[in-house]
Protein backbone atom coordinates (compact mmCIF):
# COMPACT_ATOMS: atom_id res chain seq x y z
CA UNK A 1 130.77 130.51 144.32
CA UNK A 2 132.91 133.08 142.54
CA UNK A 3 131.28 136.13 142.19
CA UNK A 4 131.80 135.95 138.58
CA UNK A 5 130.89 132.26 138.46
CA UNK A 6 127.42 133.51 139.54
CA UNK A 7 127.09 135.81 136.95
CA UNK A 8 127.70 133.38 134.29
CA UNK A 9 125.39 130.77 136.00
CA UNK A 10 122.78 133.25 136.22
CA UNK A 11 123.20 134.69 132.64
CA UNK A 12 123.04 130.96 131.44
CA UNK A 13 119.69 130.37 133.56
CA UNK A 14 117.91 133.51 132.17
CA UNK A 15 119.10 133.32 128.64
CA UNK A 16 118.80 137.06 128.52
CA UNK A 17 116.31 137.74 130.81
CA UNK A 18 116.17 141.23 132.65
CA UNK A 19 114.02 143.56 134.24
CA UNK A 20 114.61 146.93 134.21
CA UNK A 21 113.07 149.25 136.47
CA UNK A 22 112.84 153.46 136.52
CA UNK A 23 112.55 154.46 140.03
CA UNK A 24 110.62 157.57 140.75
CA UNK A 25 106.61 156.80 140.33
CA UNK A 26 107.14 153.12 139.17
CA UNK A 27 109.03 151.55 142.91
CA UNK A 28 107.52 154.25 144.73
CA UNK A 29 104.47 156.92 144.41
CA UNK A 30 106.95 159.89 144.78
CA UNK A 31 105.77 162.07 142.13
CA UNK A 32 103.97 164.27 144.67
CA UNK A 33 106.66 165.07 146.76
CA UNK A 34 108.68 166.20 143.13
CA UNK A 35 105.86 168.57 141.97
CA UNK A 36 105.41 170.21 145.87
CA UNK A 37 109.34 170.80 145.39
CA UNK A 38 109.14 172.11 141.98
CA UNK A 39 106.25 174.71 142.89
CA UNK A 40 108.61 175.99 145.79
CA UNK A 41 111.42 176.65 143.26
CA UNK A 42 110.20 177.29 140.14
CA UNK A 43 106.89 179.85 141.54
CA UNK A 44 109.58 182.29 141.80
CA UNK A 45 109.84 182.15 138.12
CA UNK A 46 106.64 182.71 137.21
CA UNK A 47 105.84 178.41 137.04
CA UNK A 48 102.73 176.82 138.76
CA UNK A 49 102.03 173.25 138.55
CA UNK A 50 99.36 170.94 138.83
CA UNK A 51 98.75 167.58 138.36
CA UNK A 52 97.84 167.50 134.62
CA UNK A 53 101.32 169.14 133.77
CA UNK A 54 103.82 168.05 135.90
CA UNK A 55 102.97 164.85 134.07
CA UNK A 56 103.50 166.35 130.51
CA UNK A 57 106.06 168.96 131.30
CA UNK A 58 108.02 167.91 134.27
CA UNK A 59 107.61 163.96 135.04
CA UNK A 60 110.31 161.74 133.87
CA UNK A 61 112.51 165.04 132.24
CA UNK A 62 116.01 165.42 133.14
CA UNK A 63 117.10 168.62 135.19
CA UNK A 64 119.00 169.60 132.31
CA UNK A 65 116.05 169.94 130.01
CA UNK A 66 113.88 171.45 132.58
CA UNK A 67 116.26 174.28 133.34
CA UNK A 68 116.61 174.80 129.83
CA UNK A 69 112.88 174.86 129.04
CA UNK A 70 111.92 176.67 132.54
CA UNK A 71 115.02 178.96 133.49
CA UNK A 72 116.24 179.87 130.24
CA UNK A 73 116.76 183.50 131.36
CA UNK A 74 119.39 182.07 133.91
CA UNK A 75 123.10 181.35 133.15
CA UNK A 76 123.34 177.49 133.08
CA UNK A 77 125.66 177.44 136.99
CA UNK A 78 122.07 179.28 138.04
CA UNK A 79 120.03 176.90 136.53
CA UNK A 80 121.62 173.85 137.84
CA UNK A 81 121.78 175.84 141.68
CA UNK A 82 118.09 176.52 141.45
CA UNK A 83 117.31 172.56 140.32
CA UNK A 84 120.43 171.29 142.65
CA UNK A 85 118.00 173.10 145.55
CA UNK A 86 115.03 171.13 144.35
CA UNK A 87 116.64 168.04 144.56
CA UNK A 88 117.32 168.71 148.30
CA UNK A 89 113.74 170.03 148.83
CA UNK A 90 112.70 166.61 147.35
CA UNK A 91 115.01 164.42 149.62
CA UNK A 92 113.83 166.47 152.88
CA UNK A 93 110.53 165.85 151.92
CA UNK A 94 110.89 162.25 151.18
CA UNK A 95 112.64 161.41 153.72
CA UNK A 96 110.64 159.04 155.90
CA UNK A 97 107.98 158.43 153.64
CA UNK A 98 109.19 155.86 150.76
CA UNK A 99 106.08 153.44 150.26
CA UNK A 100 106.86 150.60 147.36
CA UNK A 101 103.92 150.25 144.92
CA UNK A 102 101.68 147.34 146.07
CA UNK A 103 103.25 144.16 144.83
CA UNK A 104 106.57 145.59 144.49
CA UNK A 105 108.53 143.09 147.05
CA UNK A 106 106.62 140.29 145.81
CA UNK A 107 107.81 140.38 142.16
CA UNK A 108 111.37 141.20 143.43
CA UNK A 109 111.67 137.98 145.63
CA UNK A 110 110.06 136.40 142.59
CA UNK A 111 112.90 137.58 140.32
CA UNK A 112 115.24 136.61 142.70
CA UNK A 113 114.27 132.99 142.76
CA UNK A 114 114.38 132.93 139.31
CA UNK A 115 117.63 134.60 139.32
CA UNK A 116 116.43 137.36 136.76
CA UNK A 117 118.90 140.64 136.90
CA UNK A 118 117.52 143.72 137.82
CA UNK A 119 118.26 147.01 137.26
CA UNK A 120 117.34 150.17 137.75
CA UNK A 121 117.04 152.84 134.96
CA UNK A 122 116.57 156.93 136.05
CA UNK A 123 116.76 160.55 135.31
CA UNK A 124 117.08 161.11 139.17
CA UNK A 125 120.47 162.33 140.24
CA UNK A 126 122.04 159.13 142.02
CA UNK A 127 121.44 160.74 145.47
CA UNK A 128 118.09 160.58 145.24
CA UNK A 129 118.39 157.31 143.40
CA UNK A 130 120.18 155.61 146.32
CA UNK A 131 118.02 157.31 148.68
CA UNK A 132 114.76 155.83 147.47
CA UNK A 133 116.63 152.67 146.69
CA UNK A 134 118.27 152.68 150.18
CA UNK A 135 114.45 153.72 151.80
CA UNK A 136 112.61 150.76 150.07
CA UNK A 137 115.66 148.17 150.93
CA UNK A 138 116.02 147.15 147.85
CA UNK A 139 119.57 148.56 146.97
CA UNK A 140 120.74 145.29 146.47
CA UNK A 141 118.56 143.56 144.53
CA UNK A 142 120.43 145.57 141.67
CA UNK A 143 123.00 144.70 139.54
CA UNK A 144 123.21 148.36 138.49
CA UNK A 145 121.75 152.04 138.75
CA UNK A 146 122.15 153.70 135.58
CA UNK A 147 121.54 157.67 135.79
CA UNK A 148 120.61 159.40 132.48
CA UNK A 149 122.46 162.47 133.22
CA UNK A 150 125.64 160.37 133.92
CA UNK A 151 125.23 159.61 130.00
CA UNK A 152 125.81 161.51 126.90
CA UNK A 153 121.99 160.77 126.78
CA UNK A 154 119.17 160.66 129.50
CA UNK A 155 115.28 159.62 128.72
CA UNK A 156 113.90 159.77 126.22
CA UNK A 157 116.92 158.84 124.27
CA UNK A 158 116.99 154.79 124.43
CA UNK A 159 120.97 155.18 125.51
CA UNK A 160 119.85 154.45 129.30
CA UNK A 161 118.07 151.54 129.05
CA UNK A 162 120.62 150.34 126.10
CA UNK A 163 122.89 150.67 128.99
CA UNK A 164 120.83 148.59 131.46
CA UNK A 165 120.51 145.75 128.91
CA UNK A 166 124.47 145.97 128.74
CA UNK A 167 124.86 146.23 132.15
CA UNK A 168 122.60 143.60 132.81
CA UNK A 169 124.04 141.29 130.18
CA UNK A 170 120.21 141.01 128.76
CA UNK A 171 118.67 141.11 125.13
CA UNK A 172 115.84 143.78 124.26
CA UNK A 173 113.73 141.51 123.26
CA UNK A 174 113.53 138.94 126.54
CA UNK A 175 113.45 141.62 128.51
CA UNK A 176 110.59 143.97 130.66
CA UNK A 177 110.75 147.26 131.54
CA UNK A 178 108.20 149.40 133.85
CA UNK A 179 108.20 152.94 134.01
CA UNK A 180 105.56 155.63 134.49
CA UNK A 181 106.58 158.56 132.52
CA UNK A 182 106.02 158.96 128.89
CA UNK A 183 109.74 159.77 128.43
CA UNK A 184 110.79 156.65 130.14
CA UNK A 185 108.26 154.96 127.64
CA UNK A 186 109.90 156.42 125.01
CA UNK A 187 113.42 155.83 126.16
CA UNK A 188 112.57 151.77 126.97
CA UNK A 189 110.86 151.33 123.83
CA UNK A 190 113.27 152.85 121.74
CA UNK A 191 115.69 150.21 122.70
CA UNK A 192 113.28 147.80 122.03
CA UNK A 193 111.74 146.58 125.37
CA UNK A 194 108.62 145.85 125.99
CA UNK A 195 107.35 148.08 128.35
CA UNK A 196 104.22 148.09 131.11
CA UNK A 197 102.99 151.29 132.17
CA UNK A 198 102.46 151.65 135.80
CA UNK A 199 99.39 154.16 136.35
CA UNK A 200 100.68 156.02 139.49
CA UNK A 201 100.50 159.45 138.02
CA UNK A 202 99.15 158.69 134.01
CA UNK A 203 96.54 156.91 132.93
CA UNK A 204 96.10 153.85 130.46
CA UNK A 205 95.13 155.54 127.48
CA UNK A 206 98.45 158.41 128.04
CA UNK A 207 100.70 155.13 128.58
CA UNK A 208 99.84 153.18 125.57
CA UNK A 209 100.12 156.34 123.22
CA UNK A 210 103.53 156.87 124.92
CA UNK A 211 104.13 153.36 123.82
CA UNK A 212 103.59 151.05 126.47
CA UNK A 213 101.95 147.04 125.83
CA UNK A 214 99.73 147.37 128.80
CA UNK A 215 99.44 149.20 132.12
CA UNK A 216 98.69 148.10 135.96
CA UNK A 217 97.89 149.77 138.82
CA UNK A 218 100.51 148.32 140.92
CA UNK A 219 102.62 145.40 140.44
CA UNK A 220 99.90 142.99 142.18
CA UNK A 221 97.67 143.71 138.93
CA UNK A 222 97.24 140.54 137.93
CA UNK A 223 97.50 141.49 134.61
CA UNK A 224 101.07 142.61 135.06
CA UNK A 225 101.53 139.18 136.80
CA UNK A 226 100.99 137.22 134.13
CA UNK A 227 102.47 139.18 131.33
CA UNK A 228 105.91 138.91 133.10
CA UNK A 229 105.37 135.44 133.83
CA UNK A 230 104.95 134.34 130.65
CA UNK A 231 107.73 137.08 129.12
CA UNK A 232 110.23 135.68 132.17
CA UNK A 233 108.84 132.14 131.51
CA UNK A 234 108.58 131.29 135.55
């Protein structure tokens, strides 16, 4: 079959159906590994971080905004060094060590079958996008990436995940997303997907006040299983 052929077919199939996906914290518990790297480049500054605020102030934030918050007394090719050096702190530290949330594989093989497109929606730079995606194996499931900073807009603006829906040929409104952050909340909700908070660094109560419908664990909650069953209809 055509290539094209199969998108069609598929889009026909799924009437709209799509699931989008942020990457860091929701595919994989990596949020760790992103606060260790932003002690060791942002102590120098005068910035310690725990738990409690990487998840307010950091978690789900582009670079952009975090240099401009964090490193304002830096010109902007300093900032984006100093962040550009995190990044590589992050993938060093990573590297070997990408886990999928429980479940993870299991609703992917699902979508599959059901031939529901998938995408994947980040404020990551796309190296470390591809590297997590390329460390789970799930690269391919895709039918896109879309990086916020590759946008006029990343999360919280809804422009990313408006992108995912267009990228995924997919309507708000049949759709899922799953995201961790309270930015990507924001971001998924504002373009009008309903969204399930996964609680790998938040908690319930922080999720639904960002805006999620519910919140799992992992993605063998069954709770999560059957609200995408019944939004996916399979």
């Amino acid at each position: 079959m055509h290539p094209n052929s199969r998108k069609r077919f598929r889009m026909s199939q799924t009437q709209g159906k799509a699931l989008l996906f942020d990457i860091d914290g929701t595919l994989a518990d990596t949020d760790p590994l992103h606060l260790a790297a932003f002690n060791r480049v942002l102590g120098p500054h005068g910035h310690s971080f725990d738990h409690a605020r990487f998840g307010k102030e950091l978690q789900g934030f582009s670079n952009a905004s975090i240099g401009e918050r964090f490193l304002a007394h830096e010109p902007a090719d300093r900032r984006a060094s100093i962040l550009g050096e995190k990044e590589r702190i992050f993938r060093e530290l990573v590297s070997g060590q990408i886990v999928p949330v429980p479940g993870l594989m299991a609703l992917l093989d699902r979508a599959d079958r059901a031939g529901v497109p998938m995408v994947a929606v980040t404020n990551a730079p796309r190296a470390n996008a591809e590297l997590l995606l390329a460390g789970l194996g799930i690269a391919h499931r895709f039918e896109a990436v879309v990086i916020g900073d590759e946008l006029a807009h990343g999360k919280p603006h809804p422009l990313p995940y408006l992108e995912g829906l267009r990228r995924a040929g997919a309507s708000a409104q049949a759709s899922l997303a799953f995201e961790d952050s309270r930015s990507g909340i924001q971001s998924a909700t504002a373009a009008g997907i309903a969204t399930i908070g996964m609680r790998t660094g938040l908690g319930h109560a922080d999720l639904l006040a960002a805006g999620a419908v519910a919140s799992a664990a992992a993605f063998d909650d069954p709770e999560l299983i059957r609200l995408v069953a019944s939004a996916m209809a399979w």
